[in-house]
Protein backbone atom coordinates (compact mmCIF):
# COMPACT_ATOMS: atom_id res chain seq x y z
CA UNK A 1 69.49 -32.88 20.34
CA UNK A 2 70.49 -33.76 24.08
CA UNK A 3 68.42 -35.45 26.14
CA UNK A 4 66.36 -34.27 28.95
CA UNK A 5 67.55 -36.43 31.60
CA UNK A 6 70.43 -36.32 34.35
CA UNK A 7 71.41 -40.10 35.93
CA UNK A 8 73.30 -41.46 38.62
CA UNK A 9 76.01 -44.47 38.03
CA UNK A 10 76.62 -46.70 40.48
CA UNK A 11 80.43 -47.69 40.21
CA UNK A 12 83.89 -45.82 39.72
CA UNK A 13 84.56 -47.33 36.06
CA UNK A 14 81.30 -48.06 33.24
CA UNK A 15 79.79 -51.66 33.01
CA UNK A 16 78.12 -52.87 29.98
CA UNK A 17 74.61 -51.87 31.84
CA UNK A 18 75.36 -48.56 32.91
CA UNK A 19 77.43 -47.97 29.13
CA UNK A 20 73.86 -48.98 27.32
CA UNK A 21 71.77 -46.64 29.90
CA UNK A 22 73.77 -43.87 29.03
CA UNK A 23 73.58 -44.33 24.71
CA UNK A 24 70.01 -44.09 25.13
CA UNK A 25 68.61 -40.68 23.66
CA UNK A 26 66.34 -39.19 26.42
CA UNK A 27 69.38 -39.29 28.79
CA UNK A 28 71.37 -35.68 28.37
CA UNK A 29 73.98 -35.82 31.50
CA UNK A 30 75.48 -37.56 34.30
CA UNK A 31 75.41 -36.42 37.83
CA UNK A 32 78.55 -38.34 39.89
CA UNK A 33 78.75 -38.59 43.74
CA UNK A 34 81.24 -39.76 46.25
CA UNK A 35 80.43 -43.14 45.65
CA UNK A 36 82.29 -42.67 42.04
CA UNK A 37 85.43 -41.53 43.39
CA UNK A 38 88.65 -42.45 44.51
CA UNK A 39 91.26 -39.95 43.13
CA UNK A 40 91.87 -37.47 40.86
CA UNK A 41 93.46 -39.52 38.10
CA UNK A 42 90.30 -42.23 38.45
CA UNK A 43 88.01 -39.60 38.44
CA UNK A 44 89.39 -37.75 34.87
CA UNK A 45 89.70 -41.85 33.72
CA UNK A 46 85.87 -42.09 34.70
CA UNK A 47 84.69 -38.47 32.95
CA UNK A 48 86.42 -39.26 29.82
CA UNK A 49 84.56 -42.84 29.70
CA UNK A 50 81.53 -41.15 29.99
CA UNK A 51 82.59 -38.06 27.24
CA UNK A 52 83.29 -41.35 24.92
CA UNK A 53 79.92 -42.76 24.46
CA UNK A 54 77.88 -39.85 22.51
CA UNK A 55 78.77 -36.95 20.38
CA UNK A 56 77.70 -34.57 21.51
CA UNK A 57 78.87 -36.01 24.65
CA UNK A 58 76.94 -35.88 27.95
CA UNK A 59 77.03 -33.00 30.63
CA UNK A 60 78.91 -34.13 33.44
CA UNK A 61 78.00 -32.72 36.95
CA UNK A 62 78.26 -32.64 40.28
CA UNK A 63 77.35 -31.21 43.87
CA UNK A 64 80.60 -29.34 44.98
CA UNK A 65 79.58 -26.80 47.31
CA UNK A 66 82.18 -26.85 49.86
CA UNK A 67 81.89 -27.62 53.85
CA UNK A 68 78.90 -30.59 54.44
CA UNK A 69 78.69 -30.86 50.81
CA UNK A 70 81.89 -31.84 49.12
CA UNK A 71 81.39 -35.08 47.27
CA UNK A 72 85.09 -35.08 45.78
CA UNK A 73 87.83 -34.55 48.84
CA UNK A 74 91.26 -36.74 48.70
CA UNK A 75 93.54 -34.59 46.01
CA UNK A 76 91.21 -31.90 46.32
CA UNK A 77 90.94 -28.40 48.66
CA UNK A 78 88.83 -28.59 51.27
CA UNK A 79 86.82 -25.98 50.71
CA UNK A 80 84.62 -23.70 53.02
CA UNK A 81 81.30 -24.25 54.15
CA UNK A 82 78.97 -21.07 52.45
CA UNK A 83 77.91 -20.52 56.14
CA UNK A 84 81.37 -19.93 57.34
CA UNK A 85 81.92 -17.64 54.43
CA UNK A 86 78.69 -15.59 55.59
CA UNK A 87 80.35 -15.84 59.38
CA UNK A 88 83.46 -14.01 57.91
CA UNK A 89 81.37 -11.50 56.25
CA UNK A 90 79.80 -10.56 59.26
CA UNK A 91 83.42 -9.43 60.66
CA UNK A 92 84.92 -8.15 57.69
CA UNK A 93 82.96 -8.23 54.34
CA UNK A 94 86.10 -7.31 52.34
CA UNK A 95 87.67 -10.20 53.14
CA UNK A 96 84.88 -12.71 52.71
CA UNK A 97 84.06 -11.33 49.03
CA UNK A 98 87.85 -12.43 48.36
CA UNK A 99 87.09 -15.48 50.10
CA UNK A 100 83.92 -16.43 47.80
CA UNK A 101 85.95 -15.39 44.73
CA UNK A 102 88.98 -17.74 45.78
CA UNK A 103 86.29 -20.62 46.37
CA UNK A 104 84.82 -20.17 43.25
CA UNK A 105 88.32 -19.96 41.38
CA UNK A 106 89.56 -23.22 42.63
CA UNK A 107 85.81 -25.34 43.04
CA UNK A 108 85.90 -25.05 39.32
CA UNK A 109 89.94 -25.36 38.11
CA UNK A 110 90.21 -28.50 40.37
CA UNK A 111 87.15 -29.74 38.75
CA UNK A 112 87.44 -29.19 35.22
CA UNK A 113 90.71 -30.10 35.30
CA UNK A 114 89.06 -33.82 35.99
CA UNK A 115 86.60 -33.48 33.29
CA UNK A 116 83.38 -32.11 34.97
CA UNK A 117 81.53 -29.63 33.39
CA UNK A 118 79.61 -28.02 35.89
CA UNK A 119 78.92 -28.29 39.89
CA UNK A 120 75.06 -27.60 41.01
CA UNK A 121 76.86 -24.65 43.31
CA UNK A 122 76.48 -22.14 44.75
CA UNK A 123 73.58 -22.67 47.02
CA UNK A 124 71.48 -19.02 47.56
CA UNK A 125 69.24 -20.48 50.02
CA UNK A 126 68.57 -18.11 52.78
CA UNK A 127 69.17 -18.61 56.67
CA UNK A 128 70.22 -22.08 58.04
CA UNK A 129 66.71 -23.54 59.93
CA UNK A 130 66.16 -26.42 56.51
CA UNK A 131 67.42 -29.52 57.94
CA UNK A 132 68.67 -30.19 54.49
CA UNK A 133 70.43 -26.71 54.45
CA UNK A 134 72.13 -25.39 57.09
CA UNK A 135 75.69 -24.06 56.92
CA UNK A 136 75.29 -24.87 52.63
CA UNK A 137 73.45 -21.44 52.86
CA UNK A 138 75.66 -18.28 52.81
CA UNK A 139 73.59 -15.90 55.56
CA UNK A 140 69.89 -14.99 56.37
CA UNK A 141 69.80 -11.62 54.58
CA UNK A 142 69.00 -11.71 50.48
CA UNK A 143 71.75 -8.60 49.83
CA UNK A 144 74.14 -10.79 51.28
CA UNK A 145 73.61 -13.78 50.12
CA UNK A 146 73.49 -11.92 46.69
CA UNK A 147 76.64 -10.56 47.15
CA UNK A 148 78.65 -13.82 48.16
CA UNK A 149 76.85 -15.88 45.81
CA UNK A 150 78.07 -13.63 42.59
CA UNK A 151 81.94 -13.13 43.86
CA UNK A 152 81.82 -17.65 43.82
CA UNK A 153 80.27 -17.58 40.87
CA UNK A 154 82.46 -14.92 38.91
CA UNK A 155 85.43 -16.71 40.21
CA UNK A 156 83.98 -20.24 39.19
CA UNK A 157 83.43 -18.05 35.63
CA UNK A 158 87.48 -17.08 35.38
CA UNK A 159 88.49 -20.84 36.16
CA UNK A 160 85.97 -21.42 32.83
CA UNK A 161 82.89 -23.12 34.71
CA UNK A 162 79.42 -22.10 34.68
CA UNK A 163 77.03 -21.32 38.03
CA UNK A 164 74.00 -23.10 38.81
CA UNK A 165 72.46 -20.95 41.71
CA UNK A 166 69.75 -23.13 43.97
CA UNK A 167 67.13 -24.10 45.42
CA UNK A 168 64.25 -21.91 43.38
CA UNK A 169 62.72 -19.73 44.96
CA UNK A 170 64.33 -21.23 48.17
CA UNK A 171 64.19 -23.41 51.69
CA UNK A 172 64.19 -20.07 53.51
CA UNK A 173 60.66 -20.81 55.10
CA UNK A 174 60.33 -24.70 55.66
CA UNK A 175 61.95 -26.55 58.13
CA UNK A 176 61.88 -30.14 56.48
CA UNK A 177 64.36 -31.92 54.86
CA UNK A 178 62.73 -32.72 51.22
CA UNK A 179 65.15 -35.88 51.07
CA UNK A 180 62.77 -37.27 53.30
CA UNK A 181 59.56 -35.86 53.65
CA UNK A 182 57.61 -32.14 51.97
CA UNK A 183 58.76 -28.79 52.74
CA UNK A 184 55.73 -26.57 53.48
CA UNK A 185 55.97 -22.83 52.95
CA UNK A 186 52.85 -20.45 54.00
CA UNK A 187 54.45 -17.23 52.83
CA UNK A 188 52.84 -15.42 49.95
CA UNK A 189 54.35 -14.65 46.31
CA UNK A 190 54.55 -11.41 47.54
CA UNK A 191 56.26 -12.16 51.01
CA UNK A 192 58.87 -14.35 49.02
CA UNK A 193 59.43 -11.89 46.72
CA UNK A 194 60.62 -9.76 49.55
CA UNK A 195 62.91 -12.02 51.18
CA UNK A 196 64.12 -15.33 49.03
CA UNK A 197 63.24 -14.20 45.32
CA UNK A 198 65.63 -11.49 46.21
CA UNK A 199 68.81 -13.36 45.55
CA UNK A 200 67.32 -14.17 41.89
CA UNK A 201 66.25 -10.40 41.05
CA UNK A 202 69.63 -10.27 38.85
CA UNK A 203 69.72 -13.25 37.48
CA UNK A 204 69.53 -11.46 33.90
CA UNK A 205 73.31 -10.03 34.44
CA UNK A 206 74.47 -13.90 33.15
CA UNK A 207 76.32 -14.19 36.41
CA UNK A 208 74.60 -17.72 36.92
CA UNK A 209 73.66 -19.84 33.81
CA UNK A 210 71.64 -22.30 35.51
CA UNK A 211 69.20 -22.55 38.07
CA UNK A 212 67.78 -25.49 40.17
CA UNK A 213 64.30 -25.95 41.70
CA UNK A 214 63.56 -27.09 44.85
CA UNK A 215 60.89 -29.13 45.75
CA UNK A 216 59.27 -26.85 48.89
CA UNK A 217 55.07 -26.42 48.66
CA UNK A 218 54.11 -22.93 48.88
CA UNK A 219 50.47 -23.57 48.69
CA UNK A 220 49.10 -20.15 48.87
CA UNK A 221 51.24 -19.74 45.61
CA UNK A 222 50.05 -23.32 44.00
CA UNK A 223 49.14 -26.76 45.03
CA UNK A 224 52.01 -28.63 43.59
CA UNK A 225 55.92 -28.14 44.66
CA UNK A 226 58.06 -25.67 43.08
CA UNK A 227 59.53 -27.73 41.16
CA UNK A 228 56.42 -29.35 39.35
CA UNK A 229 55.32 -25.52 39.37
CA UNK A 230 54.32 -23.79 35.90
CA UNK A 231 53.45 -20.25 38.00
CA UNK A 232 56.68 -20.28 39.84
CA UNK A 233 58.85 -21.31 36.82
CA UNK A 234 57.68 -20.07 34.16
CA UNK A 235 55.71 -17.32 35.36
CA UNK A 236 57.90 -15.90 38.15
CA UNK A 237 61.51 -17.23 36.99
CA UNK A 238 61.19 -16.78 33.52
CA UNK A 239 58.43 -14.42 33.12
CA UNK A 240 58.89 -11.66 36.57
CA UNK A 241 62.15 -12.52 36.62
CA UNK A 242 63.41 -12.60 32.51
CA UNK A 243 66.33 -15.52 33.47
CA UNK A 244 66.54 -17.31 30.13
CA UNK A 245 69.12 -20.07 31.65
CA UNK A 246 68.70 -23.41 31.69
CA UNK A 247 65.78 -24.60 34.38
CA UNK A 248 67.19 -28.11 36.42
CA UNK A 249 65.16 -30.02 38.94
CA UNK A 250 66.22 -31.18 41.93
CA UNK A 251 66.49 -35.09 42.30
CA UNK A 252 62.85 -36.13 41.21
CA UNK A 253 63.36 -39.26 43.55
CA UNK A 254 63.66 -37.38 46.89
CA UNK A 255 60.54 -38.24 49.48
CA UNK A 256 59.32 -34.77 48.97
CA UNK A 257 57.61 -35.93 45.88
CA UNK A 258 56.26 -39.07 46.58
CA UNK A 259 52.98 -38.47 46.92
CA UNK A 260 53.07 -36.27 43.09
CA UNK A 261 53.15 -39.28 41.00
CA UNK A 262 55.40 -42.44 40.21
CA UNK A 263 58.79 -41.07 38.35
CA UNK A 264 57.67 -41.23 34.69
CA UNK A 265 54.65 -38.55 35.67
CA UNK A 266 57.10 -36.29 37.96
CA UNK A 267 59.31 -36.67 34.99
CA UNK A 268 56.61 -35.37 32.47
CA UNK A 269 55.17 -32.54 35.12
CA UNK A 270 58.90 -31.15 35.84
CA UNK A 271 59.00 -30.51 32.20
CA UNK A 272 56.05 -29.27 31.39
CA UNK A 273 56.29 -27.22 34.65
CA UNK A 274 59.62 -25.88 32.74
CA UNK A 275 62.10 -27.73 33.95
CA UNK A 276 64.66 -28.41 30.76
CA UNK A 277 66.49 -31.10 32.62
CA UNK A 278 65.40 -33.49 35.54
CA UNK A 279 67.31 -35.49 37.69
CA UNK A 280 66.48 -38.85 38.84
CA UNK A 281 69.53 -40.15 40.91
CA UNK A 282 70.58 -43.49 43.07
CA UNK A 283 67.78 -45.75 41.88
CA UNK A 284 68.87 -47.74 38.22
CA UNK A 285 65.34 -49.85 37.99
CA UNK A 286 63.58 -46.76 38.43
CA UNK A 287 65.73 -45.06 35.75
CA UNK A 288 65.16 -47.81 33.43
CA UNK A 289 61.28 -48.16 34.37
CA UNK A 290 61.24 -44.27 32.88
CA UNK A 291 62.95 -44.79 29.87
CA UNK A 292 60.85 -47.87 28.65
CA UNK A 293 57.65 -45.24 28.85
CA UNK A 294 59.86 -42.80 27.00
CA UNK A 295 56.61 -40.58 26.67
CA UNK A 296 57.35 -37.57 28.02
CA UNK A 297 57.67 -34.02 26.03
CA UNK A 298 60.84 -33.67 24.03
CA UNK A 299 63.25 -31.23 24.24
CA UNK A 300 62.50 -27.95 21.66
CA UNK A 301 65.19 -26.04 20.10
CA UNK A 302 65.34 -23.23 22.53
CA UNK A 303 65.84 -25.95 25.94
CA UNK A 304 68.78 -28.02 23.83
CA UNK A 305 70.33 -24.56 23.25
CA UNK A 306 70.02 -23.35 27.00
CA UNK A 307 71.48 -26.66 27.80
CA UNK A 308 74.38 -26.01 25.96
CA UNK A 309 75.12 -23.25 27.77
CA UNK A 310 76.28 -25.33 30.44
CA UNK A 311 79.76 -26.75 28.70
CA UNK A 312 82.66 -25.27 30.08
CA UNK A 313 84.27 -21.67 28.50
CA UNK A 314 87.88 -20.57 28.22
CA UNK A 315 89.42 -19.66 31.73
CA UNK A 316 89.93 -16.43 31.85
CA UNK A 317 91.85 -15.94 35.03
CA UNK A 318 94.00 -12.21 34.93
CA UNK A 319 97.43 -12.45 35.16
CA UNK A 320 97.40 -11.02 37.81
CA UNK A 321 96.17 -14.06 39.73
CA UNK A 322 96.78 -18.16 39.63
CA UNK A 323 95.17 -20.64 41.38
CA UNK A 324 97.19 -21.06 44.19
CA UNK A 325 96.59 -17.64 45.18
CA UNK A 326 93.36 -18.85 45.41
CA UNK A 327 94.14 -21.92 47.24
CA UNK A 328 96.19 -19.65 49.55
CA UNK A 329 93.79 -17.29 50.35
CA UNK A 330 91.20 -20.08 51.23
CA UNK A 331 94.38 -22.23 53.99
CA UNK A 332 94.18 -18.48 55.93
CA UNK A 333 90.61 -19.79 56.91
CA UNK A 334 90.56 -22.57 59.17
C-alpha cells in the first residue's frame, strides 16, 4: 500500500536522514525542486536513489510547467510560459494547439528520460490577476484554456507521462498569493461553475489523471479552503463532476493555511476532505513532527489504486513524429 504523503529533500544526493524519512510507510512520493539539481546525469543518479529504497518504489514528481516555473533548466528546453502559449492563440489558434502539443511532448520525454514520473503540469487556472499565477495560466476564457490544456496534456500522454491539471476549482477570482497569505473568493458555486469549473467539465475523457487543489476560500461555498473542502472535492469534483483520478493537495505548508491547524491536522482534514495525497514540502522538522503522530486516516484500496495511476505508460509517439520535431517547433517561438 503506498503512502499518503509527498516530501521535499533537501540535497542533490540521499543522506542517512533523508534515506530513513523516505523508508517510513506513510510517505508515498517525492516532490524535487531546483535546489536538487545540477544536470541531467545527477538528476537520473538522484531519481534512481530514491526508486532504490521501497518496492513499490516512490512517485517521483515535480513542478515543470514551463516559463516562471521551470525547476529543471541546464540540459533541458526552455520551455514556454502557458501565457505566451495563450498570446499565440490569440493570433493564430492553429499554431498554438501545435505549440501546446510540442510542449507537452518534450516536458515529459526530457523528464522521464531522468527518472520522474510525473510533473504537477499543466496549470488550468484562468486569467493572470493571482500573484502566484500569472503568465503559468494559459488565457482568461475556460474554452480556451480547455483547449490548450488537453493538446499539453495529450502530448505529455505520447511521450508516456501522465497530466495533473491545477489549481481545483481555480485562482481565477483571488488576487493573493496563497504562498503567503489566503486567497478569498466571493463567487458562488454557481458563478464558478460558469467560469473556472469549466476547464474541469471533461475531466471524465482520462485526458488528465490527476488533479491538484488549491488552497483559495470561497466562503459562500464553505468555510474552510478548497483544499480542506469535502463539498468542493468530493461533492463537486468527484460527485458533479464524476473525475475518479487521483485528488493531490497543494503544499499543506504554504501561509494560506496557517490559521487551519498545525500540519498533522491539515494533514488529516486534506484527507478526509478527499485529498489521496498531500504535500508538505521545504520544512524536514515539520515532516518528521507529522510522522511521529502518524494518526491520520490510511489510505483504502480504491486511493492506492488511483495513485497508481500516476506511474509512467509506454510512449506512444506516431511515427510520424520524434521529439525534436517537438523541440523544433517550440525554438520557432522566442
Amino acid at each position: 500500500m503506498p503512502g499518503q504523503l509527498m516530501v521535499s529533500i533537501e540535497g542533490t544526493a540521499l543522506d542517512a536522514a533523508t534515506r530513513k524519512r523516505l523508508s517510513h510507510p506513510q510517505i508515498g512520493g517525492v516532490i524535487l525542486f531546483a535546489r536538487n539539481f545540477v544536470s541531467p546525469d545527477q538528476l537520473s543518479d538522484l531519481t534512481a536513489e530514491i526508486r532504490a529504497l521501497r518496492s513499490p518504489s516512490l512517485l517521483v514528481a515535480v513542478d515543470q510547467e514551463g516559463g516562471p516555473v521551470q525547476r529543471f533548466k541546464d540540459g533541458f528546453t526552455r520551455l514556454p510560459a502557458m501565457g505566451m502559449i495563450g498570446e499565440r492563440y490569440d493570433i493564430d489558434p492553429t499554431a498554438a494547439l501545435a505549440l501546446a502539443r510540442a510542449t507537452g511532448i518534450v516536458l515529459a520525454n526530457e523528464l522521464r528520460e531522468c527518472g520522474i514520473d510525473f510533473s504537477f503540469a499543466p496549470v488550468v487556472d484562468l486569467g493572470f490577476d493571482n500573484r502566484a499565477i500569472g503568465a503559468r495560466a494559459f488565457h482568461r476564457e475556460p474554452k480556451v484554456v480547455q483547449e490548450l490544456a488537453l493538446q499539453l496534456a495529450g502530448g505529455m500522454a505520447l511521450s508516456g507521462m501522465r497530466a495533473v491539471a491545477k489549481h481545483f476549482p481555480g485562482h481565477g477570482g483571488a488576487t493573493e498569493d496563497p504562498h503567503d497569505e489566503l486567497p478569498w473568493d466571493e463567487r458562488s458555486l454557481d458563478s464558478l461553475r460558469e467560469h473556472d469549473l469549466g476547464v474541469y467539465e471533461h475531466l471524465e475523457t482520462g485526458a488528465f489523471t490527476g488533479v491538484m487543489t488549491c488552497h483559495v476560500l470561497f466562503p459562500k461555498i464553505d468555510t474552510v479552503p478548497a483544499t480542506l473542502s469535502r463539498k468542493l472535492i468530493i461533492d463537486e469534483l468527484r460527485g458533479r463532476i464524476g473525475f475518479t483520478g487521483p485528488v493531490f493537495s497543494d503544499d499543506l505548508m504554504m501561509g494560506a493555511l496557517g490559521a487551519y491547524g498545525e500540519a498533522s491536522s491539515l494533514v488529516r482534514s486534506a484527507r478526509e476532505a478527499g485529498c489521496d495525497m498531500v504535500l508538505l514540502c521545504n520544512n524536514d522538522a515539520v515532516t518528521d513532527s507529522v510522522l511521529e503522530r502518524d494518526d491520520f486516516p490510511s489510505l483504502n484500496e480504491d486511493a492506492a489504486l488511483r495513485l497508481e495511476r500516476m506511474r509512467p505508460a509506454q510512449a506512444a509517439l506516431p511515427d510520424t513524429l520524434t521529439v525534436e520535431q517537438a523541440r523544433e517547433e517550440i525554438r520557432k517561438y522566442p
